[in-house]
N, C-alpha and C. Protein backbone atom coordinates (compact mmCIF):
# COMPACT_ATOMS: atom_id res chain seq x y z
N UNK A 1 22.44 -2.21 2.20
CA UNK A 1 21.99 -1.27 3.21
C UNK A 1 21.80 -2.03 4.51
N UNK A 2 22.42 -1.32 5.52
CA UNK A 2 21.53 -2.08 6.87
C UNK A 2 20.80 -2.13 7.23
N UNK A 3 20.42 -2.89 8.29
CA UNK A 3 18.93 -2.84 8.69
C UNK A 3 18.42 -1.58 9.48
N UNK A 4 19.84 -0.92 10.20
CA UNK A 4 19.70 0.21 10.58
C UNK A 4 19.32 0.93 9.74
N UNK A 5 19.91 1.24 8.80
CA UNK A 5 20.04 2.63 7.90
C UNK A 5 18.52 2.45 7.00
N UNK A 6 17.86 0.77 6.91
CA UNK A 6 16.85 0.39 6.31
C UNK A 6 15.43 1.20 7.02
N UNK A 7 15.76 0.77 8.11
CA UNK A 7 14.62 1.28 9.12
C UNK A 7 14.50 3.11 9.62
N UNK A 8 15.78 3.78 9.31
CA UNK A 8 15.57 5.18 9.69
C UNK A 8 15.12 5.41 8.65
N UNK A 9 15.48 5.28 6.96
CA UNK A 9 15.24 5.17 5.62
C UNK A 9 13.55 5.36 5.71
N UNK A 10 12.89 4.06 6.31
CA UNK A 10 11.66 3.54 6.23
C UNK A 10 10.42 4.50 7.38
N UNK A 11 11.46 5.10 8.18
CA UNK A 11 10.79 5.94 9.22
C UNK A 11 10.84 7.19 8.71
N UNK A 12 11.68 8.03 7.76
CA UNK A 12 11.37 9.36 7.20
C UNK A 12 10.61 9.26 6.00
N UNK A 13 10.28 7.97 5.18
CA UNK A 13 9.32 8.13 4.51
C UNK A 13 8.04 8.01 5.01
N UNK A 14 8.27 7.26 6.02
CA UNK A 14 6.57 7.43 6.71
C UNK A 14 6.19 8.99 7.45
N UNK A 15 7.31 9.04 8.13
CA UNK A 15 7.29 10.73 8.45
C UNK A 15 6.40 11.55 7.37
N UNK A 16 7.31 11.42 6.46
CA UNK A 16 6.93 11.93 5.53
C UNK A 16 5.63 11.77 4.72
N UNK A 17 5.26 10.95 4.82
CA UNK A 17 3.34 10.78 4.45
C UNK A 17 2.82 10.82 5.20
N UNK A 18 2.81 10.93 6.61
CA UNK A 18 2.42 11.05 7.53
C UNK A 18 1.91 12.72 7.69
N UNK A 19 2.76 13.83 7.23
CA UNK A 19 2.78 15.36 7.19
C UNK A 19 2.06 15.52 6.18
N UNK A 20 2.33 15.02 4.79
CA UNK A 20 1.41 15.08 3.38
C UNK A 20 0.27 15.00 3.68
N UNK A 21 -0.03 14.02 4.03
CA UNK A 21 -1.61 13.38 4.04
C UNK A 21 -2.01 14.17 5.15
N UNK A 22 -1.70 15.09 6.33
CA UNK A 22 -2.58 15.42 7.33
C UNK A 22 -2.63 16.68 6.63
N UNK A 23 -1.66 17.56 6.01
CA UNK A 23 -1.99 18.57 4.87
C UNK A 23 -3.12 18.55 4.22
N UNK A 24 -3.07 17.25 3.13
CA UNK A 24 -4.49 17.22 2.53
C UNK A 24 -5.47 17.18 3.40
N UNK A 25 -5.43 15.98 4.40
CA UNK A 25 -6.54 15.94 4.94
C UNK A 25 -7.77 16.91 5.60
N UNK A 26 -6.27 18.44 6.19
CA UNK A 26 -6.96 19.53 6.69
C UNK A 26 -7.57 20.69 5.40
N UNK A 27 -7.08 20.09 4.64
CA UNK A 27 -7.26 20.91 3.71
C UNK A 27 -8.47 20.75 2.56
N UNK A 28 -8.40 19.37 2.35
CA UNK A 28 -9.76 18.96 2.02
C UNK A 28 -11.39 18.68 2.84
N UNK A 29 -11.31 17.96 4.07
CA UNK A 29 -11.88 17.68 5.00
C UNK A 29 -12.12 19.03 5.87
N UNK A 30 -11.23 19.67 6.23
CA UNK A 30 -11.17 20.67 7.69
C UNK A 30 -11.66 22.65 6.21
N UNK A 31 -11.09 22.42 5.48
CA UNK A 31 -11.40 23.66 4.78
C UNK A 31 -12.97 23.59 4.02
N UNK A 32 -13.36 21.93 3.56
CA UNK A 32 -14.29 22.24 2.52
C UNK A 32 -15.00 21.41 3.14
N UNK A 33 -15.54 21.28 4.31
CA UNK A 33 -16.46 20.72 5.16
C UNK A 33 -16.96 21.02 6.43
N UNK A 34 -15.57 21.36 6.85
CA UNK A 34 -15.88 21.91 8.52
C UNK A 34 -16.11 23.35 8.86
N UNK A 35 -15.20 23.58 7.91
CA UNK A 35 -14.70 25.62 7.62
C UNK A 35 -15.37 25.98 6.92
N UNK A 36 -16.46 25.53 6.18
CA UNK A 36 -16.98 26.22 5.24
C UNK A 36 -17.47 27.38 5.23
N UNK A 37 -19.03 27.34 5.90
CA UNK A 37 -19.25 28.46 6.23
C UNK A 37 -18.29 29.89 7.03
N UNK A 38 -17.12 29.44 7.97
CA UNK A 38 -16.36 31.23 7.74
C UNK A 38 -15.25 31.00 6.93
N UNK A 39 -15.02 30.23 5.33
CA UNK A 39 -14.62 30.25 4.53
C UNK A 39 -15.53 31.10 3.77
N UNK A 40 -16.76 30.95 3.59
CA UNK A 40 -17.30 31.47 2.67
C UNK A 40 -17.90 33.20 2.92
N UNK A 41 -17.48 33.15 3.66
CA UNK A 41 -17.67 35.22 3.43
C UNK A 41 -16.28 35.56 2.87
N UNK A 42 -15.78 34.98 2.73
CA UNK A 42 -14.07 35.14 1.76
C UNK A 42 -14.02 34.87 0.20
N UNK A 43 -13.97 35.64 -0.45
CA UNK A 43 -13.81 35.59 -1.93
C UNK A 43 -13.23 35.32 -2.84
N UNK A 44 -13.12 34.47 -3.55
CA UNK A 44 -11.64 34.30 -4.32
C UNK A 44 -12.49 33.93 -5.71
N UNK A 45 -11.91 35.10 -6.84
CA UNK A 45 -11.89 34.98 -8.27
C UNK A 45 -13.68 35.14 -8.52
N UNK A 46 -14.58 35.19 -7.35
CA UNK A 46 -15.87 35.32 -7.58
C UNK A 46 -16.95 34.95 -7.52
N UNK A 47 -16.20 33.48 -6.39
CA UNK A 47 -16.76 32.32 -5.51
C UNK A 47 -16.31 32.26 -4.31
N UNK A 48 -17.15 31.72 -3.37
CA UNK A 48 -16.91 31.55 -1.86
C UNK A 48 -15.99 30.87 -1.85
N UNK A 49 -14.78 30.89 -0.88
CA UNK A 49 -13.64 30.39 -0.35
C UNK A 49 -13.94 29.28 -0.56
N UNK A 50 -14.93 28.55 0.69
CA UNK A 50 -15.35 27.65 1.14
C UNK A 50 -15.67 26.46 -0.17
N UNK A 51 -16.55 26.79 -1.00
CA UNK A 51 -17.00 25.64 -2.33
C UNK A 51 -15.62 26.01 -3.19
N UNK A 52 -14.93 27.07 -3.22
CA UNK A 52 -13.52 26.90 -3.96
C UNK A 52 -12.79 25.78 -2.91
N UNK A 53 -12.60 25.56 -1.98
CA UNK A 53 -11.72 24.78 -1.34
C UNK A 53 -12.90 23.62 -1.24
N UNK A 54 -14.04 23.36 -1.58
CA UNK A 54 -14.27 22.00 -1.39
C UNK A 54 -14.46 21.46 -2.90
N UNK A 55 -14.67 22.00 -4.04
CA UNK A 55 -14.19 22.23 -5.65
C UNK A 55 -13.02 22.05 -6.19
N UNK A 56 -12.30 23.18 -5.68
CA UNK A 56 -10.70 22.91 -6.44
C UNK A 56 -9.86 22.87 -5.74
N UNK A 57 -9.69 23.66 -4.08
CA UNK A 57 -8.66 23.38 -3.76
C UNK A 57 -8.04 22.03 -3.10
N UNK A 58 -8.73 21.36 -3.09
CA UNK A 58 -7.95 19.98 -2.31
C UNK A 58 -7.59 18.94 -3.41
N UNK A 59 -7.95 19.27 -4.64
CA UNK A 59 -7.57 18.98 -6.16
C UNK A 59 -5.88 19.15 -6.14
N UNK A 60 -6.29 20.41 -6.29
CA UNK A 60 -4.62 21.57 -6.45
C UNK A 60 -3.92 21.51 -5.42
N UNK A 61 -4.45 21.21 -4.14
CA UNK A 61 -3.49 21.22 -3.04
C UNK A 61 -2.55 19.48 -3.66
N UNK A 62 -3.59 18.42 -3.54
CA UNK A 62 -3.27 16.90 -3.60
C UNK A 62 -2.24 17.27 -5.04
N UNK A 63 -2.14 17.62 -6.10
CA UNK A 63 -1.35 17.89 -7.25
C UNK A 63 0.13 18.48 -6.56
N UNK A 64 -0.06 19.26 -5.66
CA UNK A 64 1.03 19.86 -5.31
C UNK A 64 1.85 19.13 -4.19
N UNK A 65 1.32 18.63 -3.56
CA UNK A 65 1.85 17.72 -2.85
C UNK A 65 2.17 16.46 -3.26
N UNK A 66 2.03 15.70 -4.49
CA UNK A 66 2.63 14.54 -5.13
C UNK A 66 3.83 15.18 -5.38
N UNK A 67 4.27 16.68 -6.35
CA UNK A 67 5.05 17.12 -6.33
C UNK A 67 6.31 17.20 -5.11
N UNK A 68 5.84 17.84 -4.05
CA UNK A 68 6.39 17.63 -2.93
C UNK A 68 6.74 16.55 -2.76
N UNK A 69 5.97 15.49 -2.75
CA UNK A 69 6.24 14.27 -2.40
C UNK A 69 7.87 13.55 -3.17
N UNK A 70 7.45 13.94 -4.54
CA UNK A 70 8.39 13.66 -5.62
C UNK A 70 10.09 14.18 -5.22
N UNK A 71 9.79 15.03 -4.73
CA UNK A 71 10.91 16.01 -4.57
C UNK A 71 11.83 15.38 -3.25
N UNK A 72 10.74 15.29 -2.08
CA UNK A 72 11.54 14.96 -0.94
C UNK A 72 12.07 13.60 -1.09
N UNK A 73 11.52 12.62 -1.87
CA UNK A 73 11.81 11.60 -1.62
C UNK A 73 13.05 11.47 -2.77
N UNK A 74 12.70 12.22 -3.62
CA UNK A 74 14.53 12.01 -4.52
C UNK A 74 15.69 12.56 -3.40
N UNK A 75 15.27 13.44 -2.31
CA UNK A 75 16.14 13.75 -1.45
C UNK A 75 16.53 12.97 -0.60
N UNK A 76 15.39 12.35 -0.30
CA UNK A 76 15.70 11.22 0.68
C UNK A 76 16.83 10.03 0.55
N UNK A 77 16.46 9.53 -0.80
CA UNK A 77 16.88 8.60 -1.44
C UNK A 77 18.44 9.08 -2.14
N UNK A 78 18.66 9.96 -2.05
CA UNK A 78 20.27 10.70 -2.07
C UNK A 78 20.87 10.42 -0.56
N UNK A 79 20.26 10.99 0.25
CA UNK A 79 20.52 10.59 1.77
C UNK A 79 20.74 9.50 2.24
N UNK A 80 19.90 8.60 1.49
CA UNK A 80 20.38 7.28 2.31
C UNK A 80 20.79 6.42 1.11
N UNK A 81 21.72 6.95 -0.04
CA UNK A 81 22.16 6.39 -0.83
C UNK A 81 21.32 5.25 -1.52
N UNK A 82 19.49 5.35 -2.03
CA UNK A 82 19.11 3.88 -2.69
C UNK A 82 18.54 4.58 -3.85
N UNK A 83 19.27 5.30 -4.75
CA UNK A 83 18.60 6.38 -5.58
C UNK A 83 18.59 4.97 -6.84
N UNK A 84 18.04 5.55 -8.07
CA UNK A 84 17.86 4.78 -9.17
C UNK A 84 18.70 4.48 -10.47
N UNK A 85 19.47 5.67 -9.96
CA UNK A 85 20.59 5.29 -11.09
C UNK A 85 21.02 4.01 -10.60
């Protein structure tokens, strides 16, 4: 691989955790800390938004986004030809 193709390679995976992690971050931090209270006049399953998103959702969000993670980067790694086979 070149050093070119090394370094754009090395810049869409950072891209790319770069978007993940500010996801979680708003989502754990900004939903189940900051938002809470006008999360929590919102209902879900029979609990306040707010302790559901500082409880489970940044759990389930972070689960879903390794996924994501998993996914783009087998794409990536097709793209710039350094897959594992």
């Amino acid at each position: 691989m070149t050093p070119e193709k090394r370094a754009a390679y090395w810049r869409a995976n950072l891209r790319l955790l770069v978007v993940l992690l500010t996801i979680w971050f708003v989502v754990s931090y900004g939903f189940g800390i900051i938002l809470v209270e006008p999360l929590n006049a919102i209902s879900l399953g029979g609990y306040k938004l707010g302790f559901w998103f500082a409880q489970q959702g940044s759990i389930y969000t972070f689960v879903v986004l390794i996924f994501v993670y998993a996914a783009n980067m087998n794409r990536l790694d097709k793209k710039f030809d350094v897959g594992e086979e």
